[in-house]
C-alpha atoms as a PDB file:
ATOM      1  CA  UNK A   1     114.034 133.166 102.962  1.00  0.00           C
ATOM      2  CA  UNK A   2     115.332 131.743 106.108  1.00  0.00           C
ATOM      3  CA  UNK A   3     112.620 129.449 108.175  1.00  0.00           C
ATOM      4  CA  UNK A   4     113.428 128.442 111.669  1.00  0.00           C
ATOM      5  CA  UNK A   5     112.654 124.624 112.612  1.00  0.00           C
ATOM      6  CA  UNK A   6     110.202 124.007 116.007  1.00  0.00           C
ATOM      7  CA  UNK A   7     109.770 120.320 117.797  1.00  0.00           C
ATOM      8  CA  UNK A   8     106.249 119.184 116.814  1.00  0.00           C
ATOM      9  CA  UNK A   9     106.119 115.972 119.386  1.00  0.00           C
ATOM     10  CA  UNK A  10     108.732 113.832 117.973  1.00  0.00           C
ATOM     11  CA  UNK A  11     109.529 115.430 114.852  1.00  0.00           C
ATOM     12  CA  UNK A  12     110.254 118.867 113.942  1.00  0.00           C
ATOM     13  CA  UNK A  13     108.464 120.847 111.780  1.00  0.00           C
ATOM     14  CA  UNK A  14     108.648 124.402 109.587  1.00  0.00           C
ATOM     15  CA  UNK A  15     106.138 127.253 109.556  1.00  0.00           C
ATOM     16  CA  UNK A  16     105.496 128.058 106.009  1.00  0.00           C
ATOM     17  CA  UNK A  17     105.183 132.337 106.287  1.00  0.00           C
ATOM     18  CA  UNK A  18     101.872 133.561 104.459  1.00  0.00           C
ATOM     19  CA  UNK A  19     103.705 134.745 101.238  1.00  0.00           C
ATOM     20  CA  UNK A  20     104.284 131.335 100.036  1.00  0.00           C
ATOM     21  CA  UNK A  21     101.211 129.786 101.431  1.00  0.00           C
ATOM     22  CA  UNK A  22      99.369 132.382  99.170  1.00  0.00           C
ATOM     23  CA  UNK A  23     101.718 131.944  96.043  1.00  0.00           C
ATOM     24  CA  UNK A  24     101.270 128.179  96.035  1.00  0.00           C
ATOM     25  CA  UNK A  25      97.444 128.051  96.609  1.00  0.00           C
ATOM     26  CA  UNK A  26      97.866 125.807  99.741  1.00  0.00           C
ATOM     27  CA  UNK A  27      95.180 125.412 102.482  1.00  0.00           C
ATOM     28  CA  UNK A  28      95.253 123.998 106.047  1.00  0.00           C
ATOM     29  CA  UNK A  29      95.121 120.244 105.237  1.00  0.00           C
ATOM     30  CA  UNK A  30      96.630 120.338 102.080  1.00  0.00           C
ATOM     31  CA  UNK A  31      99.016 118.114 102.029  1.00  0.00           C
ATOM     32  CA  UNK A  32     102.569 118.481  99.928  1.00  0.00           C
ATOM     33  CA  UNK A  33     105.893 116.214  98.607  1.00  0.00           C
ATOM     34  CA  UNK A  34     108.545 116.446 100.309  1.00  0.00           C
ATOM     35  CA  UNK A  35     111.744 115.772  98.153  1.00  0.00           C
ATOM     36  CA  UNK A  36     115.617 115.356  98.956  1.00  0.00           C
ATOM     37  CA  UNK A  37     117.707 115.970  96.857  1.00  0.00           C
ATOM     38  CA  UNK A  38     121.241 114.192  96.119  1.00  0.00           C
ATOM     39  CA  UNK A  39     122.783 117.538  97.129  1.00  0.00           C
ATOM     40  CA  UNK A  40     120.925 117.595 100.334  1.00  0.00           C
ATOM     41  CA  UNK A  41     118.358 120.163  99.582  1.00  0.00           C
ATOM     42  CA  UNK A  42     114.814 119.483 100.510  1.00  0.00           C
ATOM     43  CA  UNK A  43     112.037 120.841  97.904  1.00  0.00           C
ATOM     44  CA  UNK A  44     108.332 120.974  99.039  1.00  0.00           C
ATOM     45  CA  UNK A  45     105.815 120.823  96.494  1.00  0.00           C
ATOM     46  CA  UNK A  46     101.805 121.066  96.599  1.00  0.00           C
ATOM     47  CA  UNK A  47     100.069 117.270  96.218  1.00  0.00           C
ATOM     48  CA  UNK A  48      98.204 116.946  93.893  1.00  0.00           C
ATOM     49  CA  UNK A  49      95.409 114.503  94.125  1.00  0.00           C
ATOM     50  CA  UNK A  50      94.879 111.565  91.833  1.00  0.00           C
ATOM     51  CA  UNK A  51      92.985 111.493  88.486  1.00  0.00           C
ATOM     52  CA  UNK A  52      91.929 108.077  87.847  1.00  0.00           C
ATOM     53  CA  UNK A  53      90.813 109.589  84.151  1.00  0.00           C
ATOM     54  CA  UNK A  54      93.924 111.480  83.590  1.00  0.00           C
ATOM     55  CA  UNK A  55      95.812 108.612  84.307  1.00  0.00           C
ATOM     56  CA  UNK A  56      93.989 106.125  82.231  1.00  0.00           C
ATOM     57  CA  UNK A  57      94.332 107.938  79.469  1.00  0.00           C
ATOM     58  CA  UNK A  58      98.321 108.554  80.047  1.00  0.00           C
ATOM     59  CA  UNK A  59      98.188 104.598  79.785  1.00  0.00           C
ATOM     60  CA  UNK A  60      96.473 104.503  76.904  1.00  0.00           C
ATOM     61  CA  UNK A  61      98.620 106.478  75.051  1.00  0.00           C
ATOM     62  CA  UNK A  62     101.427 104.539  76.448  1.00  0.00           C
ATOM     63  CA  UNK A  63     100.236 101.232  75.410  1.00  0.00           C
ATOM     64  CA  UNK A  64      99.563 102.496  71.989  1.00  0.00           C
ATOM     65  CA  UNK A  65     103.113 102.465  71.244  1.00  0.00           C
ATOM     66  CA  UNK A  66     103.848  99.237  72.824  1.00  0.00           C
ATOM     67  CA  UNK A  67     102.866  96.706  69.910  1.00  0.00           C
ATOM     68  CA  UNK A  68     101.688  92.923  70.826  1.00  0.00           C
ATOM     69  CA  UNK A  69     104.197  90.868  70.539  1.00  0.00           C
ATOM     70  CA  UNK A  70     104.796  87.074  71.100  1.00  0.00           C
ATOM     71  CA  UNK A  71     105.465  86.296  74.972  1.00  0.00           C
ATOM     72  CA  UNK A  72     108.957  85.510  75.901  1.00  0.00           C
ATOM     73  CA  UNK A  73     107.330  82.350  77.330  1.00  0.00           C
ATOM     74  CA  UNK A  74     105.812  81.482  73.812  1.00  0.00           C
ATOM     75  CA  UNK A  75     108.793  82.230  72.687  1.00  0.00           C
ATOM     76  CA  UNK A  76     110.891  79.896  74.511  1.00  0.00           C
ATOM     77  CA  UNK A  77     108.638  76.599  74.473  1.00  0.00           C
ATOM     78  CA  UNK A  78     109.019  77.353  70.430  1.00  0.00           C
ATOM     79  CA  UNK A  79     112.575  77.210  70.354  1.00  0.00           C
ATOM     80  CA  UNK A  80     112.962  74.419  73.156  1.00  0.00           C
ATOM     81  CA  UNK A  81     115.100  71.643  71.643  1.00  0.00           C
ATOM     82  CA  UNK A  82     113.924  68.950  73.830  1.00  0.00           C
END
């Protein structure tokens, strides 16, 4: 689909046509990612807001395979030769 870009005070801006307003589930003041690409292409994708529980628990899991080790500090005042 071929989108034609409008000035929007300094910037310029796309209209997003209803079809893919609807298909995403976006709403006026939704707000979306804007990615470039190394090949130049831009992809827009819907935000999604931030889960504070989600992402404690995607920490937790991460830290449970992170064992407790000896800091590299520790570590070095041990093995100082002074």
């Amino acid at each position: 689909m071929r989108l034609q870009l409008a000035k929007w005070g300094n910037s310029l801006a796309v209209r997003l046509p209803v079809e893919c307003v609807r298909a995403t589930g976006l709403r006026q003041g939704d707000s979306v990612d804007a990615e470039i690409t190394s090949a130049g292409s831009i992809t827009l994708t819907p935000a999604k807001a931030f889960d504070k529980a989600l992402f404690l628990q995607r920490m937790r899991k991460l830290r449970q395979g992170m064992p407790m080790t000896e800091s590299v500090v520790d570590q070095m005042r041990r093995e100082a030769r002074y």
